[in-house]
Protein backbone atom coordinates (compact mmCIF):
# COMPACT_ATOMS: atom_id res chain seq x y z
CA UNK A 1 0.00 0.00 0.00
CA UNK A 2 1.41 3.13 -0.77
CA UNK A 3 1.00 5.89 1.86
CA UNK A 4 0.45 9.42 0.33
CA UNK A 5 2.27 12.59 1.20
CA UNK A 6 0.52 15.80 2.94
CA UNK A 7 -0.05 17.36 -0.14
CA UNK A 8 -1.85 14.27 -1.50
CA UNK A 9 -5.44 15.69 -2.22
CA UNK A 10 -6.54 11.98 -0.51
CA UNK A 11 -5.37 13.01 2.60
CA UNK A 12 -6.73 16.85 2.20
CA UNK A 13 -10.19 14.97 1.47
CA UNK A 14 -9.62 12.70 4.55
CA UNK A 15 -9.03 15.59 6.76
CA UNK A 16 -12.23 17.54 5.51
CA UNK A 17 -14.23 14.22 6.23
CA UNK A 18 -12.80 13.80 9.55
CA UNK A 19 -13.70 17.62 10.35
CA UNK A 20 -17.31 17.46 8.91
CA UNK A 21 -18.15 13.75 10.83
CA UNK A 22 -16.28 14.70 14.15
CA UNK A 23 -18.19 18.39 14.30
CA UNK A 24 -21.03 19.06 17.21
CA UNK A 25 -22.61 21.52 14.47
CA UNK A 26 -24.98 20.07 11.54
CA UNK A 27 -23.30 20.21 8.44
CA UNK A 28 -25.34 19.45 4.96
CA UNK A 29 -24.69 19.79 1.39
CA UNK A 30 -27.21 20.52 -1.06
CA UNK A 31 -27.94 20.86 -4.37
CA UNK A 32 -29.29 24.04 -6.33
CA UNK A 33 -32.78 22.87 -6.54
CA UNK A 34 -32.83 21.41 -2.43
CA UNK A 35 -31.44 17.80 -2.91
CA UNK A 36 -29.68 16.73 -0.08
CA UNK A 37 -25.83 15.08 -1.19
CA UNK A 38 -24.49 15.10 2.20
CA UNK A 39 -25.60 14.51 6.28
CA UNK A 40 -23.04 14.49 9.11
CA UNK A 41 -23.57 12.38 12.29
CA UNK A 42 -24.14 15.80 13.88
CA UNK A 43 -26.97 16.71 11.22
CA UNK A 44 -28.10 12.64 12.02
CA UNK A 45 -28.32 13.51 15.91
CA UNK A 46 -30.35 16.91 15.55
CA UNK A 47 -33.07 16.16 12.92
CA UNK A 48 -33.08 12.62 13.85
CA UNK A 49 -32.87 11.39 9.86
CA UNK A 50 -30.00 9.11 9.36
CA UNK A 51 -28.03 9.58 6.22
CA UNK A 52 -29.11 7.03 4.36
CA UNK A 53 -32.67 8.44 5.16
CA UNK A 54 -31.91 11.82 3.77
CA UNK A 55 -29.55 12.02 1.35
CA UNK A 56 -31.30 12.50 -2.02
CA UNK A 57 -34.37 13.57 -0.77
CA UNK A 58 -35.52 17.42 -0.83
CA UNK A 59 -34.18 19.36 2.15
CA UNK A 60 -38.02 20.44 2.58
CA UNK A 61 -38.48 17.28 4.62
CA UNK A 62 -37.00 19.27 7.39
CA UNK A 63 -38.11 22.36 6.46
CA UNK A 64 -41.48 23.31 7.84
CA UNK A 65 -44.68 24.20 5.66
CA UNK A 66 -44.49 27.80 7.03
CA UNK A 67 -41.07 28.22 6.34
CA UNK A 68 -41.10 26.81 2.66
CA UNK A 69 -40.95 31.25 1.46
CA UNK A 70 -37.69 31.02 3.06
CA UNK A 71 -36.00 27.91 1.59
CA UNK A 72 -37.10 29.78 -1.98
CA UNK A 73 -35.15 33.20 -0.84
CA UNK A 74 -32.23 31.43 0.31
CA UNK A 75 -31.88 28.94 -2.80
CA UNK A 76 -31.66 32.40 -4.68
CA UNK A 77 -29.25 33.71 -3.16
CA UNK A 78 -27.13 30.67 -3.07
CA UNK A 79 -27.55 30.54 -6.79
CA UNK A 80 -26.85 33.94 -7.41
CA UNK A 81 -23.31 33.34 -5.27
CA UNK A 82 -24.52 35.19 -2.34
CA UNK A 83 -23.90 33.95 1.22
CA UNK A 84 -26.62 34.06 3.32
CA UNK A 85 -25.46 35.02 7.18
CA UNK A 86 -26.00 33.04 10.47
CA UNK A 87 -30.19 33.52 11.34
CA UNK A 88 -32.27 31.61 13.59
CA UNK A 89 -35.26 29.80 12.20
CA UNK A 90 -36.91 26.19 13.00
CA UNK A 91 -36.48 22.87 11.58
CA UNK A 92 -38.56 19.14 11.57
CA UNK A 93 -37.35 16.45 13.40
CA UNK A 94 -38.13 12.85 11.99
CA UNK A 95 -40.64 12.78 14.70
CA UNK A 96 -42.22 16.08 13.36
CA UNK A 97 -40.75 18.55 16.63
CA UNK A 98 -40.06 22.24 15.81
CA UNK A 99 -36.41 22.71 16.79
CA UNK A 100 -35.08 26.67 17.15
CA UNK A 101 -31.71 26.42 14.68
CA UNK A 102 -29.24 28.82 13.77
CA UNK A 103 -27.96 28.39 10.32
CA UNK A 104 -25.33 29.62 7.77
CA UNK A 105 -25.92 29.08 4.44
CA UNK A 106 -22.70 29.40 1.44
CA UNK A 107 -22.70 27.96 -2.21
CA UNK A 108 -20.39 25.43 -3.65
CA UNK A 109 -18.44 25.64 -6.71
CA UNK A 110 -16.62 23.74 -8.78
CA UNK A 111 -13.32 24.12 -9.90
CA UNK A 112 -14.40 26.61 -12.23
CA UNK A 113 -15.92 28.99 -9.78
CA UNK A 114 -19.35 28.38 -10.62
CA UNK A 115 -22.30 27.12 -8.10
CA UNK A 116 -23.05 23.85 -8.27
CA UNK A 117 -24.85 23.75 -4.72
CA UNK A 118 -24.84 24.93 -1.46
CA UNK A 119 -23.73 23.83 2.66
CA UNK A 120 -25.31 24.62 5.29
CA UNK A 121 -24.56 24.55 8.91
CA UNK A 122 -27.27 24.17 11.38
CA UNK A 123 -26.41 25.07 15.54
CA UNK A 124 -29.23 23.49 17.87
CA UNK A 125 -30.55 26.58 19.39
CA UNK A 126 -32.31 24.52 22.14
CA UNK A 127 -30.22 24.73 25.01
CA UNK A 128 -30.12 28.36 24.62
CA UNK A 129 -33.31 29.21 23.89
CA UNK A 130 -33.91 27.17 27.17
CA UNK A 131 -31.24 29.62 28.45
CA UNK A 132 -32.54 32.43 27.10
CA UNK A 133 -36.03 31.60 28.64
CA UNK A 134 -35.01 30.71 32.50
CA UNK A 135 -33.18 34.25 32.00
CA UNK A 136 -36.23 36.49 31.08
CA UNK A 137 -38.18 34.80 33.71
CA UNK A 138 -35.57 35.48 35.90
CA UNK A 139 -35.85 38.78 34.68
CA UNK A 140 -39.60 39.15 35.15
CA UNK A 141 -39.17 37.83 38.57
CA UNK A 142 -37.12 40.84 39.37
CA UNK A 143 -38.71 43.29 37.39
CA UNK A 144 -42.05 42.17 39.37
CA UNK A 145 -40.32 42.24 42.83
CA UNK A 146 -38.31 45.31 42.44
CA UNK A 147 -41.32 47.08 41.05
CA UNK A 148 -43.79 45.33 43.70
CA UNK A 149 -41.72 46.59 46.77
CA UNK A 150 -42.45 49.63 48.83
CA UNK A 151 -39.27 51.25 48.45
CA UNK A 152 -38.04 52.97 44.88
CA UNK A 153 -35.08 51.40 43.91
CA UNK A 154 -32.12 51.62 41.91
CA UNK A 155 -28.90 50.21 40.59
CA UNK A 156 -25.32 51.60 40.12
CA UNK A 157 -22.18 49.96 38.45
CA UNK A 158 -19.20 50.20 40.21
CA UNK A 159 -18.11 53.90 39.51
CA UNK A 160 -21.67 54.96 41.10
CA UNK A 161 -23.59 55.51 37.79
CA UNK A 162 -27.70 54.74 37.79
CA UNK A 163 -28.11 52.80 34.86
CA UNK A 164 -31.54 51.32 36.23
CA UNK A 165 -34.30 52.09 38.75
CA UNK A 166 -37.95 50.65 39.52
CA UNK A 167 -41.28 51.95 38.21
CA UNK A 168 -41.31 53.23 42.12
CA UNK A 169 -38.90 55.62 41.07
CA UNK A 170 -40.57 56.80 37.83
CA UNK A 171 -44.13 57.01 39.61
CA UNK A 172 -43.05 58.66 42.70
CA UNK A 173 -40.73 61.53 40.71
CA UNK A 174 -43.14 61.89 37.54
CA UNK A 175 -39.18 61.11 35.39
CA UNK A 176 -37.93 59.06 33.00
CA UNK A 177 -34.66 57.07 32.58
CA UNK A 178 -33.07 59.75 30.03
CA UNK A 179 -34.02 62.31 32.67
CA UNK A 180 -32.04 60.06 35.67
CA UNK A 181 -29.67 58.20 34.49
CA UNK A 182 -26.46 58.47 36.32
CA UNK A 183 -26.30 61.88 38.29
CA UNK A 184 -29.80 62.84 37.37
CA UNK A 185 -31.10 62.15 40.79
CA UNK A 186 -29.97 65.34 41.91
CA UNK A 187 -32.76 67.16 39.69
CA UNK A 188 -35.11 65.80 42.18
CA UNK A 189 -32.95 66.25 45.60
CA UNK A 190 -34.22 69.06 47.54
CA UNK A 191 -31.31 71.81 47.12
CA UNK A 192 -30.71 72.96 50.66
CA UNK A 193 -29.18 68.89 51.09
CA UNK A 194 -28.48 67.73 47.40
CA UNK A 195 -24.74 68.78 48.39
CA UNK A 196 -24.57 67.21 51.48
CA UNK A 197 -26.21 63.91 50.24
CA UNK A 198 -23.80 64.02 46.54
CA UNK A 199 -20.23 64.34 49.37
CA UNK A 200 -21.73 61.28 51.12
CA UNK A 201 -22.54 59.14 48.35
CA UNK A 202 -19.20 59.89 46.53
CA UNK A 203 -17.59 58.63 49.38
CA UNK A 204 -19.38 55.20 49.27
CA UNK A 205 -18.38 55.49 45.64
CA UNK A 206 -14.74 56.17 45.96
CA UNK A 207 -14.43 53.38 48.93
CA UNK A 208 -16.87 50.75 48.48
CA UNK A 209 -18.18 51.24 52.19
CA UNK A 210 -22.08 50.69 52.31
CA UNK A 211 -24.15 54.29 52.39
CA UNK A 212 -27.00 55.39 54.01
CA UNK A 213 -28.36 58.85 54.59
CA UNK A 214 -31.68 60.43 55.48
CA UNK A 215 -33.06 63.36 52.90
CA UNK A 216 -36.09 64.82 51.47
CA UNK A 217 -36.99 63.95 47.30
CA UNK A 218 -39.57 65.62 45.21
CA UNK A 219 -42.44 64.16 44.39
CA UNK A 220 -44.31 64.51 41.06
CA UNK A 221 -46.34 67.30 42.13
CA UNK A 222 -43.82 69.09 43.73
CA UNK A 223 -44.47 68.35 47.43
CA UNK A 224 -41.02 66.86 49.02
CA UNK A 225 -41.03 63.59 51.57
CA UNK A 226 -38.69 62.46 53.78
CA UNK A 227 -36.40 59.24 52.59
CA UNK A 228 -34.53 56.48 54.36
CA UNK A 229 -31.85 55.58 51.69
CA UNK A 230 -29.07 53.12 51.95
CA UNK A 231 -26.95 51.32 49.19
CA UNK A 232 -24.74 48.04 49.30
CA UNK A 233 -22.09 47.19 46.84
CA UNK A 234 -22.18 44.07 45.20
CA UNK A 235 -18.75 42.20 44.88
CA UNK A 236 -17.16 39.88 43.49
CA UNK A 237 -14.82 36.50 45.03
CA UNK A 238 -11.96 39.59 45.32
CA UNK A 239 -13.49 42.29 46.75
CA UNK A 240 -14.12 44.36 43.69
CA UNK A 241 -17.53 46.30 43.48
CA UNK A 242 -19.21 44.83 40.31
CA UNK A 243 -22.75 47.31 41.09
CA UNK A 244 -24.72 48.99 43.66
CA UNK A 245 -28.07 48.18 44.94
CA UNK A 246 -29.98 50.98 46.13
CA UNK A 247 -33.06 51.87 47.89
CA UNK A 248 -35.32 54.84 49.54
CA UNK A 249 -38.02 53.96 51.70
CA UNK A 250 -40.36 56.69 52.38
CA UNK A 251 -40.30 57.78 56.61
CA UNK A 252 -42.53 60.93 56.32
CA UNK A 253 -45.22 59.87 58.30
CA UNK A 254 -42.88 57.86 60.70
CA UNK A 255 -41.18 61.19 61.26
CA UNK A 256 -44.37 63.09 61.60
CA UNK A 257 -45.23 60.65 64.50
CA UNK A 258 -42.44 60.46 66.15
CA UNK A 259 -42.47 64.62 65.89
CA UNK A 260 -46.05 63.76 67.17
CA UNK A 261 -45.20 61.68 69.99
CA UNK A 262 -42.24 63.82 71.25
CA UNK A 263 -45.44 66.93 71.03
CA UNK A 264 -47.07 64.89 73.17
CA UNK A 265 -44.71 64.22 75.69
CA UNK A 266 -44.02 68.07 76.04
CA UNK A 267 -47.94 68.66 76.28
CA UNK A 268 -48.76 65.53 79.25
CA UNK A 269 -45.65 67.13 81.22
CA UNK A 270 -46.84 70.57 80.49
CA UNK A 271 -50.16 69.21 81.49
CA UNK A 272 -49.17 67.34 84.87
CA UNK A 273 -47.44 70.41 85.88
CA UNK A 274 -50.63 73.02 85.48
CA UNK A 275 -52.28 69.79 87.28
CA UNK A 276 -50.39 69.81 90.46
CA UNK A 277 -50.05 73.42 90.30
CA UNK A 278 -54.14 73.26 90.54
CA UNK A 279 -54.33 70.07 92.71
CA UNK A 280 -51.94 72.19 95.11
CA UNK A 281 -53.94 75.64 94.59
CA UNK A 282 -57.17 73.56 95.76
CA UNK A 283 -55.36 71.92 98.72
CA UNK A 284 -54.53 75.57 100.18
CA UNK A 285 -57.62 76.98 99.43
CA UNK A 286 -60.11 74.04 101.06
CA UNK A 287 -57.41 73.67 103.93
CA UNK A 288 -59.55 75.56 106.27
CA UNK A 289 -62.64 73.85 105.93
CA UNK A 290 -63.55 71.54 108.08
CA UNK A 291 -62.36 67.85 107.78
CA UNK A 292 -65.62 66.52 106.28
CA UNK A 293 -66.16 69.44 104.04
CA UNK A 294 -62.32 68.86 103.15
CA UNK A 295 -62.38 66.10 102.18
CA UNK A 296 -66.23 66.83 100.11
CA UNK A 297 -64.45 69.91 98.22
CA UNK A 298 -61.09 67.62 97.17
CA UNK A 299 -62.76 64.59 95.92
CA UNK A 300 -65.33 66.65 93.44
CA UNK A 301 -62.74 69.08 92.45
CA UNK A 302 -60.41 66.53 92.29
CA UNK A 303 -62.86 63.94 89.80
CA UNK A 304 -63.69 67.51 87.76
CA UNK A 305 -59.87 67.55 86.61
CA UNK A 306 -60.10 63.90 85.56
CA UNK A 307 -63.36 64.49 84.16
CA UNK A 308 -61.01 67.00 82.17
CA UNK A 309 -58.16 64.70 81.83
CA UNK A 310 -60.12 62.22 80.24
CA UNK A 311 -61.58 64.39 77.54
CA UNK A 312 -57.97 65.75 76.56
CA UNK A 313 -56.61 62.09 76.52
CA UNK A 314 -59.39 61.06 73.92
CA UNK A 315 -58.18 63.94 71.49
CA UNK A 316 -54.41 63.28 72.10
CA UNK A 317 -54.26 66.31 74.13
CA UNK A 318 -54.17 69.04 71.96
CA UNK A 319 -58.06 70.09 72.65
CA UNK A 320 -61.82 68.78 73.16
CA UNK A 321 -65.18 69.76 72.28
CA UNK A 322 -67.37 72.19 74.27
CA UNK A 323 -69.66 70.21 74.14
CA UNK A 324 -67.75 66.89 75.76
CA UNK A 325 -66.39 68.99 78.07
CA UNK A 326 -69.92 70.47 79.36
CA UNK A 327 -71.42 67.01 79.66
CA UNK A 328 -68.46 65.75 81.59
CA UNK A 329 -69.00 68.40 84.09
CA UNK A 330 -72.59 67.61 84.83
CA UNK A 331 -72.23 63.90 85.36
CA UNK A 332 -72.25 64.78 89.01
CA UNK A 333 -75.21 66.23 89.16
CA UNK A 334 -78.08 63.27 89.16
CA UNK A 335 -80.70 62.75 86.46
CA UNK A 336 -83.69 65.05 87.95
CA UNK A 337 -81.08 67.81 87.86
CA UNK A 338 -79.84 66.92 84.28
CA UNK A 339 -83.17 67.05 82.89
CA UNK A 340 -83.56 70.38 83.91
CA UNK A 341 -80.56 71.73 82.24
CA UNK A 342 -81.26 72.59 78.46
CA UNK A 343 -77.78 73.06 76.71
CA UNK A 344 -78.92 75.43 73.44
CA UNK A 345 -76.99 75.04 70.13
CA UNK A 346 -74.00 72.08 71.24
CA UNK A 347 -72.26 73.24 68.22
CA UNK A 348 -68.73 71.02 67.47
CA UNK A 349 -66.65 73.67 68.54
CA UNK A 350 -62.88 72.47 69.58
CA UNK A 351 -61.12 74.33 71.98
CA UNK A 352 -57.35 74.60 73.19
CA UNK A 353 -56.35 71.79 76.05
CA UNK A 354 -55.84 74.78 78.38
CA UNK A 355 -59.26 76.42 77.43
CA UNK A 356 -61.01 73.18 77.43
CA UNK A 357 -59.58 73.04 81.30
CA UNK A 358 -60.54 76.73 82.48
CA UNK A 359 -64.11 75.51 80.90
CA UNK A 360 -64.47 72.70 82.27
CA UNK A 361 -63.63 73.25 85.87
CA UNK A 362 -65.77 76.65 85.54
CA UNK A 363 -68.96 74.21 84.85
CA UNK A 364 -68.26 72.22 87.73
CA UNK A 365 -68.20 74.74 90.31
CA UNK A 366 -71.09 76.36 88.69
CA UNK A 367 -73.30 73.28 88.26
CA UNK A 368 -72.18 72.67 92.06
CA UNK A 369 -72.99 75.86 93.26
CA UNK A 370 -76.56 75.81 91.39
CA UNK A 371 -77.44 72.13 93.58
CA UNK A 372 -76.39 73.56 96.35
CA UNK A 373 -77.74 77.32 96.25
CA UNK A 374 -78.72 78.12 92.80
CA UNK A 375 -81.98 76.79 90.38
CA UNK A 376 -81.04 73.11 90.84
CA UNK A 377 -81.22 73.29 94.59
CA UNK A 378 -85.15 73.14 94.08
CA UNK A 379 -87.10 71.36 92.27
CA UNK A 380 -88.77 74.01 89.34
CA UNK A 381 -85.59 75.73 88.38
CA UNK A 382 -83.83 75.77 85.18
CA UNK A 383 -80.11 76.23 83.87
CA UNK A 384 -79.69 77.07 79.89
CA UNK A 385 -76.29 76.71 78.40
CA UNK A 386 -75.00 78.21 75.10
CA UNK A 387 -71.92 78.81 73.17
CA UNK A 388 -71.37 79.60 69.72
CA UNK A 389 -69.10 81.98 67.16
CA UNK A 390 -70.11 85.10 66.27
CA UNK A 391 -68.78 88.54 64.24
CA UNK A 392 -68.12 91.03 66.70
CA UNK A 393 -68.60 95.04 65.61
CA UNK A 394 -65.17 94.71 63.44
CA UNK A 395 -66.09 91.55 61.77
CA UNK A 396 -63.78 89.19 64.02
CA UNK A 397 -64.72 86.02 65.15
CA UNK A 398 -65.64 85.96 69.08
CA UNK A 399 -66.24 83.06 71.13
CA UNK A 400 -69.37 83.36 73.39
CA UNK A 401 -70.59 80.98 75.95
CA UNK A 402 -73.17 81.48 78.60
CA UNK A 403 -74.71 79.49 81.91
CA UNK A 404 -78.11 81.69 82.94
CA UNK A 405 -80.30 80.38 85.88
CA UNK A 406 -83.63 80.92 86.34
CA UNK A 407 -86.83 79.12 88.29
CA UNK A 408 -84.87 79.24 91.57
CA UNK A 409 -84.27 80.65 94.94
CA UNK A 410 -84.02 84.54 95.17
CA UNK A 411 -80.00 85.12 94.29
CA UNK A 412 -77.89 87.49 96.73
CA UNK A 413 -74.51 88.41 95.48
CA UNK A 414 -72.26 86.45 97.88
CA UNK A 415 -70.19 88.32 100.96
CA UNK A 416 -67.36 86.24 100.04
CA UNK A 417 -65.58 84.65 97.76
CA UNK A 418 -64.05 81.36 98.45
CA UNK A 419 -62.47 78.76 96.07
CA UNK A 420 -65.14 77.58 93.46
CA UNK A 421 -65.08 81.50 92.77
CA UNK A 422 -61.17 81.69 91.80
CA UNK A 423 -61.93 78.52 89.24
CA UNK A 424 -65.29 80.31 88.04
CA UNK A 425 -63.86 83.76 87.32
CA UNK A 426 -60.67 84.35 87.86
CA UNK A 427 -59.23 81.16 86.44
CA UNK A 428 -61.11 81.74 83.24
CA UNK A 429 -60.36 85.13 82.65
CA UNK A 430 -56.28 84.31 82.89
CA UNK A 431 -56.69 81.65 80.43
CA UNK A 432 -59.27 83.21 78.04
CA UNK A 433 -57.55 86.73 78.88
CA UNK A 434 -60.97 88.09 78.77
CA UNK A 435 -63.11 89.51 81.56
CA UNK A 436 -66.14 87.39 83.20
CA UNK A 437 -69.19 88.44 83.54
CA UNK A 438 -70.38 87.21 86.98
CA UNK A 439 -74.19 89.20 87.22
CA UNK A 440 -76.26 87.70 90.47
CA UNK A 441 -79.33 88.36 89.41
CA UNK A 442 -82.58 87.88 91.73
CA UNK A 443 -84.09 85.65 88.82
CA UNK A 444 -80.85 83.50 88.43
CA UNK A 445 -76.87 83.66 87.62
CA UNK A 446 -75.78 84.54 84.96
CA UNK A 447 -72.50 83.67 84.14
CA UNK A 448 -70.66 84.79 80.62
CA UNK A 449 -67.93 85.31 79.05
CA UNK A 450 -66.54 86.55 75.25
CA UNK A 451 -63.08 86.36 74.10
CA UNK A 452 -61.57 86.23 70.49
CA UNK A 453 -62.14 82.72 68.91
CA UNK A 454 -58.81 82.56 66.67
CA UNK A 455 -56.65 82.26 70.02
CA UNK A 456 -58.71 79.67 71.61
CA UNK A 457 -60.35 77.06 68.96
CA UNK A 458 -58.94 74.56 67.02
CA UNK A 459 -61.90 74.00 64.43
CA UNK A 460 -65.27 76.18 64.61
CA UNK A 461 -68.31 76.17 62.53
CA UNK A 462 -69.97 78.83 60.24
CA UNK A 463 -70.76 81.70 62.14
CA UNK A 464 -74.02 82.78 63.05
CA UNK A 465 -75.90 86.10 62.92
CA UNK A 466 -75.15 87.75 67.11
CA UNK A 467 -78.76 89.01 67.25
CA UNK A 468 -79.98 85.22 67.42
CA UNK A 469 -77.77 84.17 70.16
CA UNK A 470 -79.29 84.08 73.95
C-alpha cells in the first residue's frame, strides 16, 4: 500500500471528512434545486434522519410548511453566489418537533468557480433558547419584585452611575430614565441637602463602604417627603464592586409621628405640671374647711380635673369639644337635675387643652354651686347653656358661651368669695384673657364670658348672625 504525502489531495479529502463527521454543528450539502448530497452524524443527531434516510431527498423534509418562502429566498441567493449570514429559524425532526436552529448558508463551486450547490450549517438553538427563557423569567421575577416593593429602587455599576431604577422611582418623581440616568437624581434632591447627600454618596463610591443617609426627594407634584436611603455594593470572590443596589423607603409619616409623639410628651408634662399646680392651689384653698367638708371639696374638684383629663386624653391632648367637656362636668349632678338643664346650640366647637380646662372646671363649680344654692337646689328651676361663634362690631370672630339660671331661689350676690369663685372667674379670665361676667341676678346667675375665637379654637363652625344668640 502506498502511503500518500501531505499534499496528497486523498489526505486533504480525509481531513475535511474527519472535520465534517467529528463536528457538534450540523453540516449538509445541497444541491441548487434542495437535494440533499451530504448529512453528518451531527446533522443525524439533531433532525433525527439518518443519512441514508436523507440524502437525495428534498431538504423540505425538514423544512417546515411555514417556512417553505424562506427555503425559496435562500436557494436564490445561493444561486446567485450570495452567502446568506448566520439567522435563527426552525427545523422538523423525523418525529415532526419544531427545533429553534441557527444556520449559515454558502454555495459550492466547482473548480471553475461556478455554483453547483450549497452547505449549510445548522447550531441546535435549544439549550439556549432554554437559556434564554429561564433568563427572562428570571428577569420578570425581578422586574415584578423590584417594582412590587415599597421602596423605589435603583442600581449603580461600580463607579456609582444609575443605569436602572424601579417603576417606584418613575411614579413617585413623575421622570424618566433619560431624565435620571447616572447623576440625574440630583434634579429631584431638595437643594438645601443635594450637596450634602452628593459628598456622602461619593464617598461610598470612591471606597466601596455601604451608604445610608436620610433626605427629602420631590415628588411629582412638587411636594417633598422624607427618605430612608441606603446602598450596598455588590462584589465579586476579590473584593471588587461589580454594582450597587440601592433603595429609599419613604419615613414621612414615621417622622411626623415620632415629631407627634415627642409633642405629646411636652404637652402631658406641660399638662401634669398646670395639674399639680391646681391640685396644690385647691389643697390651700379648702385647707380651712372643716375635715368633712375637706375632704367633700377635694374629691369633686379633684374627679372635675379627671373628668377633664379624660376628655384631653381622647383627642391626644391638643383640645376637646365644648360640648364633651360640658357634659363631663354635669355627670355629678343626678338625672332630675340633668333634665332640667337645656344646653342650646352644642355646636362642634374644639377648643385649646388649656381652654377646654378653664371651661371645664368653671362648669363644675357652677353646676355645684346651682345644687347647692342656685336653680337646681329646688325642684322648678332651670339652667340654659350656650356657646357659639359670632362677628363682633369689626367683623372678628368671638367666642361666646353662657350658663343663665332661672326658676330658683331669690339670688344674693355672695359676701365672700371662696375657692369655686377663683376657678369660676378668675381662672377663666387668665386663660381666656378676657373679663367674666359674673351678674347675680334675683331671677338666676348669669355667668358669661366673650373672648376672640382665633386664640382659643382649634376648628369652629360657620358663624351665626349675634342678634340670634341668647
Amino acid at each position: 500500500m502506498t502511503i500518500p504525502t501531505d499534499s496528497s489531495p486523498d489526505i486533504d479529502a480525509a481531513r475535511f471528512a474527519a472535520i465534517i463527521a467529528s463536528s457538534s454543528d450540523a453540516i449538509i450539502s445541497k444541491s441548487l434545486d434542495g437535494i440533499v448530497e451530504s448529512w453528518n452524524p451531527a446533522a443525524e443527531k439533531l433532525f433525527g434522519w439518518s443519512a441514508e434516510e436523507i440524502i437525495g431527498q428534498s431538504i423540505r423534509r425538514i423544512i417546515p410548511e411555514d417556512r417553505n418562502a424562506e427555503e425559496d429566498r435562500i436557494l436564490a441567493r445561493i444561486r446567485a453566489g450570495e452567502v446568506v449570514p448566520k439567522f435563527a429559524t426552525e427545523r422538523l425532526t423525523k418525529s415532526g418537533e419544531r427545533v429553534p436552529i441557527a444556520v449559515t448558508v454558502s454555495p459550492v463551486r466547482d473548480p471553475s468557480g461556478k455554483v453547483v450547490g450549497a452547505s449549510k450549517i445548522a447550531n441546535d438553538l435549544r439549550e439556549q433558547e432554554q437559556l434564554a427563557e429561564g433568563l427572562r423569567e428570571k428577569t420578570d421575577q425581578f422586574t415584578a419584585l423590584a417594582n412590587n416593593i415599597p421602596q423605589l429602587a435603583w442600581l449603580a455599576d461600580k463607579d456609582g452611575w444609575i443605569f436602572w431604577y424601579n417603576q417606584r422611582w418613575y411614579d413617585y418623581t413623575g421622570t424618566d430614565l433619560a431624565a435620571m440616568e447616572g447623576w440625574g437624581w440630583q434634579a429631584v434632591h431638595h437643594p438645601d441637602h443635594v450637596d450634602r447627600v452628593s459628598k456622602r454618596i461619593q464617598h461610598a463610591w470612591d471606597t466601596g463602604e455601604p451608604w445610608e443617609d436620610t433626605f427629602p426627594l420631590r415628588r411629582a407634584d412638587g411636594e417633598f417627603r422624607w427618605f430612608l436611603s441606603r446602598a450596598n455594593p455588590l462584589k465579586d470572590g476579590a473584593g471588587n464592586v461589580l454594582l450597587w443596589c440601592g433603595t429609599n423607603t419613604d419615613i414621612t409619616e414615621q417622622l411626623e409621628a415620632q415629631e407627634h409623639i415627642n409633642l405629646l410628651i411636652r404637652e402631658v408634662n406641660h399638662r401634669s405640671r398646670n395639674m399639680l399646680a391646681t391640685i396644690r392651689a385647691i389643697l390651700g384653698r379648702s385647707a380651712r374647711l372643716p375635715k368633712d367638708e375637706l375632704i367633700q371639696s377635694l374629691d369633686r374638684r379633684i374627679s372635675a380635673l379627671a373628668s377633664n383629663q379624660e376628655i384631653l386624653d381622647g383627642g391626644d391632648w391638643s383640645g376637646a369639644r365644648i360640648a364633651d367637656i360640658v357634659e363631663a362636668q354635669l355627670r355629678h349632678v343626678g338625672e332630675d337635675a340633668r333634665a332640667r338643664i337645656d344646653i342650646d346650640k352644642p355646636e362642634p366647637l374644639i377648643v385649646r387643652a388649656e381652654v377646654a380646662e378653664a371651661i371645664g372646671l368653671a362648669i363644675h363649680e357652677l353646676a355645684t354651686n346651682a345644687l347647692k344654692y342656685g336653680a337646681l337646689s329646688n325642684a322648678t328651676g332651670r339652667v340654659h347653656i350656650a356657646w357659639d361663634v359670632l362677628d363682633d362690631t369689626h367683623g372678628k370672630p368671638i367666642l361666646q358661651m353662657a350658663w343663665r339660671e332661672s326658676g330658683g331661689p331669690t339670688v344674693a350676690e355672695p359676701t365672700a368669695n371662696g375657692f369655686g369663685s377663683l376657678l369660676i372667674k378668675r381662672n377663666v379670665e387668665q386663660v381666656l384673657k378676657t373679663p367674666v361676667v359674673l351678674d347675680f341676678q334675683s331671677t338666676g346667675l348669669v355667668w358669661r364670658v366673650e373672648a376672640p375665637a382665633g386664640d382659643l379654637l382649634i376648628d369652629r363652625i360657620e358663624r351665626v348672625d349675634p342678634q340670634t344668640f341668647f
